[in-house]
C-alpha atoms as a PDB file:
ATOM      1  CA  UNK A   1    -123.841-150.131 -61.104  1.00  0.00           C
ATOM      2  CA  UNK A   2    -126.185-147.154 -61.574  1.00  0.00           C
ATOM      3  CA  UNK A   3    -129.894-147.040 -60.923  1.00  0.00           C
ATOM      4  CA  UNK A   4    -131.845-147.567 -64.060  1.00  0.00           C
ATOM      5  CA  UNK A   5    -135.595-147.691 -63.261  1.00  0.00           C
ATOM      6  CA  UNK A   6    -137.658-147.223 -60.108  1.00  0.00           C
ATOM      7  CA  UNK A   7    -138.855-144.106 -58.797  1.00  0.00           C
ATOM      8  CA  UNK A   8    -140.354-141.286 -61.034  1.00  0.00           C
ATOM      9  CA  UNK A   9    -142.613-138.629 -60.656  1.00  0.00           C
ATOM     10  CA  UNK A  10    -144.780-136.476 -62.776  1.00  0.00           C
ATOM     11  CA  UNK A  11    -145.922-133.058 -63.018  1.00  0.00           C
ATOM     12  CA  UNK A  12    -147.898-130.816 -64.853  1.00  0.00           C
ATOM     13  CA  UNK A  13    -147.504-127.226 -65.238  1.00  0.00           C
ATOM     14  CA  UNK A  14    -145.788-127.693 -61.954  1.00  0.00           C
ATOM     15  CA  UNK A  15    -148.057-129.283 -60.333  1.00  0.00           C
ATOM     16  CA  UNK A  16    -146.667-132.575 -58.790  1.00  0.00           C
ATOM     17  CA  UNK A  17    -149.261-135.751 -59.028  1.00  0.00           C
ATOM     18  CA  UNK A  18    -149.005-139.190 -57.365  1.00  0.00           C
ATOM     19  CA  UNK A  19    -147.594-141.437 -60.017  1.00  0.00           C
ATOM     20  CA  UNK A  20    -148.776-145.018 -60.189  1.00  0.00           C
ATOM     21  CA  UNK A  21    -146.646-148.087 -61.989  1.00  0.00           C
ATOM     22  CA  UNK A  22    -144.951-148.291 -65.086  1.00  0.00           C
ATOM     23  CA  UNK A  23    -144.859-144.614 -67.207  1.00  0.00           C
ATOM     24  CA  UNK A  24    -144.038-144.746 -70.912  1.00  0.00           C
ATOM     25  CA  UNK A  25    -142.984-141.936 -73.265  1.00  0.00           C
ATOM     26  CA  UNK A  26    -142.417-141.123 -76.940  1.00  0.00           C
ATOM     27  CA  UNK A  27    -140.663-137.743 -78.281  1.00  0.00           C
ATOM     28  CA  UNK A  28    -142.479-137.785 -81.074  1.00  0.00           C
ATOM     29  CA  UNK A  29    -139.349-138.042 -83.904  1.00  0.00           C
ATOM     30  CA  UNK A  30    -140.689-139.611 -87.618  1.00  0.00           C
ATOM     31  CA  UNK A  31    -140.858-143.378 -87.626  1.00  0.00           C
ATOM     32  CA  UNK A  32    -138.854-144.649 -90.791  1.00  0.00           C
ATOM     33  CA  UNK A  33    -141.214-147.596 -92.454  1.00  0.00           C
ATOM     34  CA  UNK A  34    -139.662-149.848 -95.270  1.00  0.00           C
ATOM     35  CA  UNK A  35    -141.075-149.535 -98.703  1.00  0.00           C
ATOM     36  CA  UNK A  36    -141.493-153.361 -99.732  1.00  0.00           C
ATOM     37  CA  UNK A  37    -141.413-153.721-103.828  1.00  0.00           C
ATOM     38  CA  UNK A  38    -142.037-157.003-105.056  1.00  0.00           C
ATOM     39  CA  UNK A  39    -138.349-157.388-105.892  1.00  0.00           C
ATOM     40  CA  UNK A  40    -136.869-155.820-103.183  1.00  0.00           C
ATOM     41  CA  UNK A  41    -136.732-153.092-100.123  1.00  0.00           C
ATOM     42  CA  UNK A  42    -137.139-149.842-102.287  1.00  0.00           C
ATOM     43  CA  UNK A  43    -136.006-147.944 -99.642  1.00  0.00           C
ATOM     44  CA  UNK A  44    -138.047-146.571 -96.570  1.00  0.00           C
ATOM     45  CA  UNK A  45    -140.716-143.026 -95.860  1.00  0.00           C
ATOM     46  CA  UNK A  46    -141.156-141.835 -92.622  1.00  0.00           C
ATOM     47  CA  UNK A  47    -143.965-141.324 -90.906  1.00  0.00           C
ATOM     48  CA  UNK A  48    -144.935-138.362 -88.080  1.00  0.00           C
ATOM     49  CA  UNK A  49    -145.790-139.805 -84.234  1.00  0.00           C
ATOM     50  CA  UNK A  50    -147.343-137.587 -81.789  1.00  0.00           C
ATOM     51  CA  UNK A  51    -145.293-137.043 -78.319  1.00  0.00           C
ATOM     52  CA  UNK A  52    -146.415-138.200 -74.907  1.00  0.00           C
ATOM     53  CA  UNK A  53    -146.679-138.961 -71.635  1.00  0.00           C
ATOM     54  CA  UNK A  54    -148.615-142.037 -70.325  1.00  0.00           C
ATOM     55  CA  UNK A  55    -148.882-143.756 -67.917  1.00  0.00           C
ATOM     56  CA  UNK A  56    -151.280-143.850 -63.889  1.00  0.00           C
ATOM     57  CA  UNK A  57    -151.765-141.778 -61.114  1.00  0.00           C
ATOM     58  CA  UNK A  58    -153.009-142.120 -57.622  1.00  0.00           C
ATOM     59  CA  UNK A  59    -156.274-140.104 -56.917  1.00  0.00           C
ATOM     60  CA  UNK A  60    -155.275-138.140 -53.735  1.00  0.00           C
ATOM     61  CA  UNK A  61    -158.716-137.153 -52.854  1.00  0.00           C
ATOM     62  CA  UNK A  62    -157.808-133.370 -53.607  1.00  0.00           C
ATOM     63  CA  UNK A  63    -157.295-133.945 -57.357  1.00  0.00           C
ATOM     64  CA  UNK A  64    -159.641-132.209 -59.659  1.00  0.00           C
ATOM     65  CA  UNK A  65    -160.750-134.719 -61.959  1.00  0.00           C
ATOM     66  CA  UNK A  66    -162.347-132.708 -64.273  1.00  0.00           C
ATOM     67  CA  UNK A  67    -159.707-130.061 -64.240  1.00  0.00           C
ATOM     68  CA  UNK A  68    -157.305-132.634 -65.428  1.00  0.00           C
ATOM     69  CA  UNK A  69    -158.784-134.015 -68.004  1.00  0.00           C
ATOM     70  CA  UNK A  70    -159.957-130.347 -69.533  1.00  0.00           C
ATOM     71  CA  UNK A  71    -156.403-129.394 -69.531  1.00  0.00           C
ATOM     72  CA  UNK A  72    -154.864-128.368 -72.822  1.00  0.00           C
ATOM     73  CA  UNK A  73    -151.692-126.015 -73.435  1.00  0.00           C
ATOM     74  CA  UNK A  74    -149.844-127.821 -70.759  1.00  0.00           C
ATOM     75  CA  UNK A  75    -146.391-128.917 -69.641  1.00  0.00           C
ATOM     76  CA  UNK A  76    -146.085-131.777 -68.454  1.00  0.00           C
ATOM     77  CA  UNK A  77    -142.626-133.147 -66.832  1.00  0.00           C
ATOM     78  CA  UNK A  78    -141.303-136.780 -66.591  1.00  0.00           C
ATOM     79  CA  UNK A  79    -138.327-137.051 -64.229  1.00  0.00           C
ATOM     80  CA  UNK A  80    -137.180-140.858 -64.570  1.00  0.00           C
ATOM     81  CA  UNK A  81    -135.178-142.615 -62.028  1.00  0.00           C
ATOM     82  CA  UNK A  82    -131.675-141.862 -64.037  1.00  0.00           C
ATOM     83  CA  UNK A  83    -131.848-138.496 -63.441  1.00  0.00           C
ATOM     84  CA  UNK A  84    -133.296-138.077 -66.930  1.00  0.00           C
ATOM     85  CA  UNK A  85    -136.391-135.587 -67.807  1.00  0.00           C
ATOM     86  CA  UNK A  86    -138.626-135.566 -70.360  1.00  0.00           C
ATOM     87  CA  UNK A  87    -140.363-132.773 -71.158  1.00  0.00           C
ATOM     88  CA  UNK A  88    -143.576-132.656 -73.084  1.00  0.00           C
ATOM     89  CA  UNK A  89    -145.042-129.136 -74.105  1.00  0.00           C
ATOM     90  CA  UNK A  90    -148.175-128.023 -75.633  1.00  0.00           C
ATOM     91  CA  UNK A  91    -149.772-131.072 -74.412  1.00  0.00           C
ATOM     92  CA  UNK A  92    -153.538-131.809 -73.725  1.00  0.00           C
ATOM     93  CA  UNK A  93    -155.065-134.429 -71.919  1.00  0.00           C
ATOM     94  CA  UNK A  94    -155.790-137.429 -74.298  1.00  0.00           C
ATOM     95  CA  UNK A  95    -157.140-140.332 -72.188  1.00  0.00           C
ATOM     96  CA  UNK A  96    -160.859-141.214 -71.385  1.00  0.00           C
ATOM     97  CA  UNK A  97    -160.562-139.654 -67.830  1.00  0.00           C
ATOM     98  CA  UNK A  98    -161.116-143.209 -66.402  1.00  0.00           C
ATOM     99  CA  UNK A  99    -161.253-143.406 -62.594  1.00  0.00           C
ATOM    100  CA  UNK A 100    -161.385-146.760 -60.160  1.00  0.00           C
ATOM    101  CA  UNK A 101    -162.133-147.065 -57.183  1.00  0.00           C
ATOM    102  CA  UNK A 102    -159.894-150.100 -55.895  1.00  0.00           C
ATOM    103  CA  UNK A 103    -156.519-148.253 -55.692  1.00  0.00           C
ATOM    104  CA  UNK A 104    -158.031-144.640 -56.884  1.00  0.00           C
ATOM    105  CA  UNK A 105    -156.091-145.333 -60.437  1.00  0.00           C
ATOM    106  CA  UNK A 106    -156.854-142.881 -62.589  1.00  0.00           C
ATOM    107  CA  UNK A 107    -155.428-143.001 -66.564  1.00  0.00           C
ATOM    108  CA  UNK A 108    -153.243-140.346 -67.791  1.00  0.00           C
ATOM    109  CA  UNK A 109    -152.273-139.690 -70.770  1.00  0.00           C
ATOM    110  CA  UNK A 110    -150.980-136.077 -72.363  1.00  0.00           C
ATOM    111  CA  UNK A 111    -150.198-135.785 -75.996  1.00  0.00           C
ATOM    112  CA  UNK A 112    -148.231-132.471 -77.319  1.00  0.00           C
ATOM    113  CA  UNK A 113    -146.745-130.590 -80.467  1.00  0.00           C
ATOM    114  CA  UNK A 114    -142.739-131.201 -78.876  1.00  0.00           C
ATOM    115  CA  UNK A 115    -140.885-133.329 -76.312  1.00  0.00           C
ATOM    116  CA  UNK A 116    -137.315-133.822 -75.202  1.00  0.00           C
ATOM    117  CA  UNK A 117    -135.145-135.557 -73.702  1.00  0.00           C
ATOM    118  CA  UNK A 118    -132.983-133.405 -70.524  1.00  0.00           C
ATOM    119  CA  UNK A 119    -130.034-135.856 -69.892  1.00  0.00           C
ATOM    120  CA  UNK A 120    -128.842-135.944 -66.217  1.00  0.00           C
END
């Protein structure tokens, strides 16, 4: 049986940060929604979704805060536990910029004009 979750880790034009929890992703392909007639399905439309990266990170005492969440024209680089990689690019940081202070969580969230998926 192969691995299918677990460890991940995330960077940003290179730069590795501590990731924190669960990390979820979207590449940003057109959503098809149905077009409901009062007869019948009338067939669907698609609509755009942005692409991004989201998820936590661990505040290592050396992260620049403010650098982070200033950031735009970035790439920013999933690697999943399968071996997989997503790859967002263009991306800017598009979260509040939320820190606590129990664990040193800090929000992260990069949206971008392209992503893909890098199979293993």
């Amino acid at each position: 049986m192969s691995r299918r979750g677990g460890i991940i880790q995330i960077a940003v034009n290179g730069v590795r940060y501590d990731a924190k929890g669960d990390f979820s992703y979207n590449l940003g392909r057109p959503m098809a929604e149905a077009i409901i007639g009062a007869d019948a399905v009338h067939g669907y439309k698609e609509t755009p979704q942005v692409p991004f990266i989201e998820g936590e990170i661990t505040d290592r005492g050396t992260l620049d805060l403010d650098g982070l969440v200033t950031m735009r024209d970035a790439s920013v680089t999933l690697y999943l536990a399968t071996g997989k990689v997503i790859a967002l690019r263009n991306a800017w940081y598009a979260a509040e910029g939320t820190g606590n202070t129990e664990e040193g969580n800090i929000e992260f969230r990069f949206e971008g004009m392209s992503a893909e998926e890098v199979p293993a």
